[in-house]
C-alpha atoms as a PDB file:
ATOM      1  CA  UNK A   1     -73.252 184.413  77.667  1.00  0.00           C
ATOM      2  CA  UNK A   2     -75.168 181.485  76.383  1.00  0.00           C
ATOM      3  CA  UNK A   3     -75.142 178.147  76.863  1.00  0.00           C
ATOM      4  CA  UNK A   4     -74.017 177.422  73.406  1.00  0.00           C
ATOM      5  CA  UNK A   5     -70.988 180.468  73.126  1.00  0.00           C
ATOM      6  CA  UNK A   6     -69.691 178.512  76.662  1.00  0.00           C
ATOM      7  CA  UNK A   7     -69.457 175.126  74.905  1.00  0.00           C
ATOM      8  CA  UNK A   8     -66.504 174.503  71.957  1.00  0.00           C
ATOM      9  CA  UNK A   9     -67.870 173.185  69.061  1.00  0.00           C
ATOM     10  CA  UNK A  10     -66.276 169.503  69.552  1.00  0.00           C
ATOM     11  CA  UNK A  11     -66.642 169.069  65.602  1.00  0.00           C
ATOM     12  CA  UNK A  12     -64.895 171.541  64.384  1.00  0.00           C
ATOM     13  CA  UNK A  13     -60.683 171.048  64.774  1.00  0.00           C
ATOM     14  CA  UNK A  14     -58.993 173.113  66.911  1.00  0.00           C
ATOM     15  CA  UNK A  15     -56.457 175.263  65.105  1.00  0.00           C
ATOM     16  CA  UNK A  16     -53.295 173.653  66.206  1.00  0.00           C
ATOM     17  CA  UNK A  17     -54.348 170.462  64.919  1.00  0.00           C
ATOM     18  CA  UNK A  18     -53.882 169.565  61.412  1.00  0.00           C
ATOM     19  CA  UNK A  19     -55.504 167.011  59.592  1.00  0.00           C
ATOM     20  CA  UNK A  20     -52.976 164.255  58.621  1.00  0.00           C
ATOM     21  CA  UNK A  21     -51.216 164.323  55.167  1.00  0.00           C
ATOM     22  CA  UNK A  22     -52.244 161.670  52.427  1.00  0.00           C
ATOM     23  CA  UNK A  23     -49.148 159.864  50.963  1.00  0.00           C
ATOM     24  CA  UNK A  24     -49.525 159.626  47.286  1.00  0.00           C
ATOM     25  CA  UNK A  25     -50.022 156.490  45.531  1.00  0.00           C
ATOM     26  CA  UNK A  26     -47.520 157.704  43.137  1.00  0.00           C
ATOM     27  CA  UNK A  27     -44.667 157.982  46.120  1.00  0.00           C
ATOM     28  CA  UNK A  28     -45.661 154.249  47.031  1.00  0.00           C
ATOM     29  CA  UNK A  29     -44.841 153.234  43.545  1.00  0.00           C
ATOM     30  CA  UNK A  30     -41.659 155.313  43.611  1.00  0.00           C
ATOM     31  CA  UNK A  31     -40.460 154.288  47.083  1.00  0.00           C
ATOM     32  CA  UNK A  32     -41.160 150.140  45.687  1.00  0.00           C
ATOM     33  CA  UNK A  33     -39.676 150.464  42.538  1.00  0.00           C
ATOM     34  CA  UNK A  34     -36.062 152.281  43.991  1.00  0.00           C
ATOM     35  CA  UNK A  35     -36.200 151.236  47.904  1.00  0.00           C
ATOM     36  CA  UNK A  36     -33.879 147.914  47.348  1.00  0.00           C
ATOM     37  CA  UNK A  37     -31.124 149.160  45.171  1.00  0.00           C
ATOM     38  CA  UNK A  38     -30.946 152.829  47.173  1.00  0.00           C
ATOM     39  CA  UNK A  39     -30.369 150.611  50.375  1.00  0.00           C
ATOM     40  CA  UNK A  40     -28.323 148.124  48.501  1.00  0.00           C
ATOM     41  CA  UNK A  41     -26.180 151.228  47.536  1.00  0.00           C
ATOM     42  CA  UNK A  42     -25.986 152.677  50.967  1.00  0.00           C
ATOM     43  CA  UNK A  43     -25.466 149.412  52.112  1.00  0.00           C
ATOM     44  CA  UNK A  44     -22.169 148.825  49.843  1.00  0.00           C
ATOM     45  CA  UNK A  45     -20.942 152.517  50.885  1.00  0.00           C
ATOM     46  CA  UNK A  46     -21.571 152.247  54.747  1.00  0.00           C
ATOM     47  CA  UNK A  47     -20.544 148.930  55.469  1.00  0.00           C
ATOM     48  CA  UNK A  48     -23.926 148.445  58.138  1.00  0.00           C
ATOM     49  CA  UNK A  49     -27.088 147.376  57.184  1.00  0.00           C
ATOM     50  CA  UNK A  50     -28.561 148.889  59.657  1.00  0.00           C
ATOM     51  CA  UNK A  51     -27.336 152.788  59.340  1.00  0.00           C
ATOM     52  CA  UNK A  52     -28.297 152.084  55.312  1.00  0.00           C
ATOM     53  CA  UNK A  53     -31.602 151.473  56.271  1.00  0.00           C
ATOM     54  CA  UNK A  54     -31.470 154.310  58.651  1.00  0.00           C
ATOM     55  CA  UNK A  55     -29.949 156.781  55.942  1.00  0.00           C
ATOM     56  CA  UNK A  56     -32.308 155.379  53.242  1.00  0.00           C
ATOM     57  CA  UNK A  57     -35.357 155.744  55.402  1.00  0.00           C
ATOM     58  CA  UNK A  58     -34.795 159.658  56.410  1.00  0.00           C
ATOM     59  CA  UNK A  59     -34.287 160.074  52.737  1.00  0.00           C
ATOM     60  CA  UNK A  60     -37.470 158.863  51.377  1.00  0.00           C
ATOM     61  CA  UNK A  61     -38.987 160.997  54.294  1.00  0.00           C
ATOM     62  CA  UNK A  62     -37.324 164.126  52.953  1.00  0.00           C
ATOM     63  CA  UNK A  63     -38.369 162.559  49.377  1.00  0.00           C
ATOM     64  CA  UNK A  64     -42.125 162.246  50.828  1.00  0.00           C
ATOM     65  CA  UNK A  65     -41.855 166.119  51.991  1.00  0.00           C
ATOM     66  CA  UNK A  66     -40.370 167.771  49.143  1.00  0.00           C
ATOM     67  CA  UNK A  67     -42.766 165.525  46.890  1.00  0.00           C
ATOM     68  CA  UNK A  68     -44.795 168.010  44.605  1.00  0.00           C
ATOM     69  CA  UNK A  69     -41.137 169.980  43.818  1.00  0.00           C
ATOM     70  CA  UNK A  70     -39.565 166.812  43.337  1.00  0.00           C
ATOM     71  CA  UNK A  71     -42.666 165.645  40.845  1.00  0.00           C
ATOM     72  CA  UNK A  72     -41.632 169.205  38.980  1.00  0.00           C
ATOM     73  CA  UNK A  73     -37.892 168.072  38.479  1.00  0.00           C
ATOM     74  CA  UNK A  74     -36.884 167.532  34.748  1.00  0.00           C
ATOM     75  CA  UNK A  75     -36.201 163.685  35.994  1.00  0.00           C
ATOM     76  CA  UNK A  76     -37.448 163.077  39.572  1.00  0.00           C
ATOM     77  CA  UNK A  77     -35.371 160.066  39.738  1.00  0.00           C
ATOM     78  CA  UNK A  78     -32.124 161.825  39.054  1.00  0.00           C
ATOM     79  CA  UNK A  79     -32.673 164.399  41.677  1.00  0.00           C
ATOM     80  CA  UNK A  80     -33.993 161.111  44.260  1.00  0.00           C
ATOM     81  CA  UNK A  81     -30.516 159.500  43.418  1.00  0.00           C
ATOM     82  CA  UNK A  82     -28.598 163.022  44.123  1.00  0.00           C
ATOM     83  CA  UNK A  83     -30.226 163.329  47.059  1.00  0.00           C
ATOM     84  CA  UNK A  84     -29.523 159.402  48.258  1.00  0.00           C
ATOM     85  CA  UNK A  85     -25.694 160.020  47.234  1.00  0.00           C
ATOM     86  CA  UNK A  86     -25.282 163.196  49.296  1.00  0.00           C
ATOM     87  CA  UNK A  87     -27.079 161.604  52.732  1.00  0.00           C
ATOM     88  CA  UNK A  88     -24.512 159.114  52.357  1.00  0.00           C
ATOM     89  CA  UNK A  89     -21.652 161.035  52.320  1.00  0.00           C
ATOM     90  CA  UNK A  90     -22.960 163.742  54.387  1.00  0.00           C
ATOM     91  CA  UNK A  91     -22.744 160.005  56.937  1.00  0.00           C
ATOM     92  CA  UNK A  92     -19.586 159.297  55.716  1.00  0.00           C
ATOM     93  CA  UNK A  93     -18.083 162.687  56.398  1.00  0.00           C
ATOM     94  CA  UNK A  94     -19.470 163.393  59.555  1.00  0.00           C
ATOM     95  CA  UNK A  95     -17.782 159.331  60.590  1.00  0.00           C
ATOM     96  CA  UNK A  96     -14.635 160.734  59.174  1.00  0.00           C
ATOM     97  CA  UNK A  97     -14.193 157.622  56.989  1.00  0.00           C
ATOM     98  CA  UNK A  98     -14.267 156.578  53.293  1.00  0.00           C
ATOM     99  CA  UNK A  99     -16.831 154.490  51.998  1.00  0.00           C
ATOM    100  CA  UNK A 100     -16.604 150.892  52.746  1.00  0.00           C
ATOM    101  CA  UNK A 101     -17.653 149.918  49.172  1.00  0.00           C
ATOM    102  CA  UNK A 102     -13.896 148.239  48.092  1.00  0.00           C
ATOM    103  CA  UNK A 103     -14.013 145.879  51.218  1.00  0.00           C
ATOM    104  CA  UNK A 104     -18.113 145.722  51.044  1.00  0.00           C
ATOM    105  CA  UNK A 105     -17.958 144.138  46.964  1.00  0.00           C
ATOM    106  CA  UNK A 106     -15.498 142.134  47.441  1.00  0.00           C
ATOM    107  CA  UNK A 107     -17.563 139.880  50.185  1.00  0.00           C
ATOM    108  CA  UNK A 108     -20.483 140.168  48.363  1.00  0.00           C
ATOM    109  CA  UNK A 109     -18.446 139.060  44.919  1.00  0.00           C
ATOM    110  CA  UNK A 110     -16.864 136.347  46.989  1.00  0.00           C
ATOM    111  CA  UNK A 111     -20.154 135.213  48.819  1.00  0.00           C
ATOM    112  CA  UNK A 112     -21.627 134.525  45.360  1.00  0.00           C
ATOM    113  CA  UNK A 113     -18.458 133.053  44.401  1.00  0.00           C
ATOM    114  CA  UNK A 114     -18.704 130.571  46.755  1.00  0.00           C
ATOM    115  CA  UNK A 115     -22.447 130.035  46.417  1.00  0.00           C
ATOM    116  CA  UNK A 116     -21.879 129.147  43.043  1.00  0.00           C
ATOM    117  CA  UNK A 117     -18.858 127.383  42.867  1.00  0.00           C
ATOM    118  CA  UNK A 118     -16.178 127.201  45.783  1.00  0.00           C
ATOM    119  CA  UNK A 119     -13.426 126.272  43.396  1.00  0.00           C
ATOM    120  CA  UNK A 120     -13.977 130.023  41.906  1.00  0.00           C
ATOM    121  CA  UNK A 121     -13.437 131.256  45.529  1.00  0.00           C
ATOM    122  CA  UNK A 122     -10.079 132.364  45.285  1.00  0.00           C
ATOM    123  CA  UNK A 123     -10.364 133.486  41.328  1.00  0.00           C
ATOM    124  CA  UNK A 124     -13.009 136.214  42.424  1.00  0.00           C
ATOM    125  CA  UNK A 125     -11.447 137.302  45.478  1.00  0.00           C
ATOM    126  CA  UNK A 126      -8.184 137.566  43.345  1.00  0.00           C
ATOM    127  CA  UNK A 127      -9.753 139.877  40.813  1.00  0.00           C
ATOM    128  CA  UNK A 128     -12.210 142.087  42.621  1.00  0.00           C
ATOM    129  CA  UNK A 129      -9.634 142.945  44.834  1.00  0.00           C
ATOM    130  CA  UNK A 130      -7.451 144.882  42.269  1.00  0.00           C
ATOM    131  CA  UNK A 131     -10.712 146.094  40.415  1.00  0.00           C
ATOM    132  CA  UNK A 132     -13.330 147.391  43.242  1.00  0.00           C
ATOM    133  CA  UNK A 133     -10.696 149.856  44.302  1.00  0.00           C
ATOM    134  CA  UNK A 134     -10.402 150.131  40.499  1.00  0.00           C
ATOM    135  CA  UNK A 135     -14.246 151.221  40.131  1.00  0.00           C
ATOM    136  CA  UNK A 136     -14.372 153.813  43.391  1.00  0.00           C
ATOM    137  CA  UNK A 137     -11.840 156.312  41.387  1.00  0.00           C
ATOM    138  CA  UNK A 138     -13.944 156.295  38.987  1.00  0.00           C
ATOM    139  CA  UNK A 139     -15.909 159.674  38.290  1.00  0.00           C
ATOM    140  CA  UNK A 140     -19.091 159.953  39.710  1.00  0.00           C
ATOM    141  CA  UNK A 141     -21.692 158.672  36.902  1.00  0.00           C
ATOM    142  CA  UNK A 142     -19.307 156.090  35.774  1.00  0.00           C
ATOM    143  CA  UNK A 143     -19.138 154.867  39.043  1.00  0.00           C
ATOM    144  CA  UNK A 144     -22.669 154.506  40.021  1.00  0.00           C
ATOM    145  CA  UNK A 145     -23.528 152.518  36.688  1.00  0.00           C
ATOM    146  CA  UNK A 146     -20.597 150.407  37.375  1.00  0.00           C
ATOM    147  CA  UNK A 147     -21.577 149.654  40.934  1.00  0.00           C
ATOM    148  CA  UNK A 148     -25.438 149.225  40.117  1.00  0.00           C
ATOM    149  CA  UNK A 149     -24.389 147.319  37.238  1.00  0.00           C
ATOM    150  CA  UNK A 150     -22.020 145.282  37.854  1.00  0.00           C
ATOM    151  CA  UNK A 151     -21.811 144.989  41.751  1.00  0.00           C
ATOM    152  CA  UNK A 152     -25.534 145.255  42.727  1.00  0.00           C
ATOM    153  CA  UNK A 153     -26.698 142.889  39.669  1.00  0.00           C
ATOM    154  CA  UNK A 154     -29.221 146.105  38.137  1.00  0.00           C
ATOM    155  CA  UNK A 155     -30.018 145.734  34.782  1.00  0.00           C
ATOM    156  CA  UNK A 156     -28.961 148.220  31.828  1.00  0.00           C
ATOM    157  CA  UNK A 157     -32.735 149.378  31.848  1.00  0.00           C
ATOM    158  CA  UNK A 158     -32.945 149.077  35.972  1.00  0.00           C
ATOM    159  CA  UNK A 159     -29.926 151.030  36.237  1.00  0.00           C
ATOM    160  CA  UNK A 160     -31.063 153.824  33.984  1.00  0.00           C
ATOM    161  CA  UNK A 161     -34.067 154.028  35.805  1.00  0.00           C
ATOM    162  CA  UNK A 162     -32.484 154.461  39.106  1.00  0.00           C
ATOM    163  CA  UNK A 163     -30.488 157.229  38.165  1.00  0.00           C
ATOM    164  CA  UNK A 164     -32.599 159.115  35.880  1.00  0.00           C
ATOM    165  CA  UNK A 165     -30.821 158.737  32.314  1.00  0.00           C
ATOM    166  CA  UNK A 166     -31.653 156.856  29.399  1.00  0.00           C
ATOM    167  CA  UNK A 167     -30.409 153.622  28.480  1.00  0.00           C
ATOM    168  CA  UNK A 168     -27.707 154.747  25.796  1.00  0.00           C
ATOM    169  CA  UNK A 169     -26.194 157.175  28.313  1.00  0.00           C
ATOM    170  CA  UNK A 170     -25.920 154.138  31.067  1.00  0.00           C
ATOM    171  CA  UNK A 171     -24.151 152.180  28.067  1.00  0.00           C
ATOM    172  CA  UNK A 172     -22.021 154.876  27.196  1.00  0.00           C
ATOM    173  CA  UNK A 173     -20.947 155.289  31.044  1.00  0.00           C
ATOM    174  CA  UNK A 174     -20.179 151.857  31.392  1.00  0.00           C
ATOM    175  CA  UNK A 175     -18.030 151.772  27.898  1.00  0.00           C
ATOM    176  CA  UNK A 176     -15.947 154.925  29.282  1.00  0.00           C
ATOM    177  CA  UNK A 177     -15.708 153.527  32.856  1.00  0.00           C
ATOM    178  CA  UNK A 178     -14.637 149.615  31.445  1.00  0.00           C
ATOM    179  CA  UNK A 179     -11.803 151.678  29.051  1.00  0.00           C
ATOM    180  CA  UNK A 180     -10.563 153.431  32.343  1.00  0.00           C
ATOM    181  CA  UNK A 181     -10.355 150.671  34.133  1.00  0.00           C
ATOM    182  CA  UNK A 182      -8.913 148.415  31.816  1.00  0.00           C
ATOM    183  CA  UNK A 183      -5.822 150.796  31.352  1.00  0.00           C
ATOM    184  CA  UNK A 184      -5.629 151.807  35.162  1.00  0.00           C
ATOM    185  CA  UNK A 185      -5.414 147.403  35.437  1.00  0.00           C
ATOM    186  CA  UNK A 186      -2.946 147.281  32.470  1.00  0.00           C
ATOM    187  CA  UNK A 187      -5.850 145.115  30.309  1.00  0.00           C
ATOM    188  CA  UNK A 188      -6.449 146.312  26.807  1.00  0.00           C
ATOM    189  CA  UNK A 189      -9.795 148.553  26.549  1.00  0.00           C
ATOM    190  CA  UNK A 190     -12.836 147.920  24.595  1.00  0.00           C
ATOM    191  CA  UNK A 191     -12.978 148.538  20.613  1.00  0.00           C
ATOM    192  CA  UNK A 192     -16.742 149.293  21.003  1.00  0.00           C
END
């Protein structure tokens, strides 16, 4: 044998060792335009802000892996927020609890209350408490536009973004969901 067959070639990679795996610039963009209001949302569900930022992280990991099928999706967004909703209540299932999102609102509603005005302390508390529990039997899609809406602060636009409809359909949502509430609270519904 020669010299050169006895040496490896140091320059070439051995073949269990793979050269590491660019992150596109395009999951960057996705992961800082949706990373707040998916932990926000997991946040509100699982009542720790730590296990939402656990559950949020190992999503946009299985986002990051399943990237060029999710980039072939109809609306990549929709599918993101699918997959967000089911690792949450794959967590809540496997806790053997509901989600914590009744008692979670209601501080944050009253928290703002009180930042704003501590007279209105007691008039937010009052209401939220009969309406959050109002808002988690709604269906699914009314729900989530209700809760990024209305209890994460997302805009009509924001909110149709995150979950991968257009703005009419978020409008329409929150119409149906406000008439549903309204009766299951005794209030008269909407004319709109």
């Amino acid at each position: 044998m020669s010299e050169e067959q006895e040496r490896p070639d140091r320059t070439a990679p051995s073949p269990s060792v793979r050269e590491p795996q660019r992150i596109p610039v395009a999951f960057w963009g996705f992961h800082d335009r949706f990373k707040r209001a998916y932990r926000q949302y997991a946040e509100l569900h699982l009542g720790d802000e730590r296990l939402a930022g656990r559950v949020v992280h190992t999503v946009f990991l299985n986002l990051l892996q399943g990237w060029a099928r999710l980039m072939e999706e109809a609306s990549p967004a929709a599918s993101a927020w699918a997959h967000l909703k089911e690792a949450v209540d794959e967590v809540l299932i496997a806790q053997g609890r509901d989600s914590a999102m009744a008692e979670t609102a209601v501080f944050h509603r009253v928290a703002r209350a009180v930042l704003e005005d501590a007279r209105d302390e007691f008039a937010a508390m009052e209401s939220s408490i009969g309406l959050y529990p109002a808002i988690a039997r709604l269906p699914g899609r009314q729900f989530d536009v209700m809760v990024l809406h209305y209890v994460l602060d997302c805009s009509t636009a924001k909110t149709a973004s995150i979950m991968g409809i257009t703005d009419a359909t978020v409008r329409s949502h929150r119409l149906h969901a406000r008439n549903r509430i309204a009766c299951e609270l005794g209030l008269q519904p909407d004319q709109d």
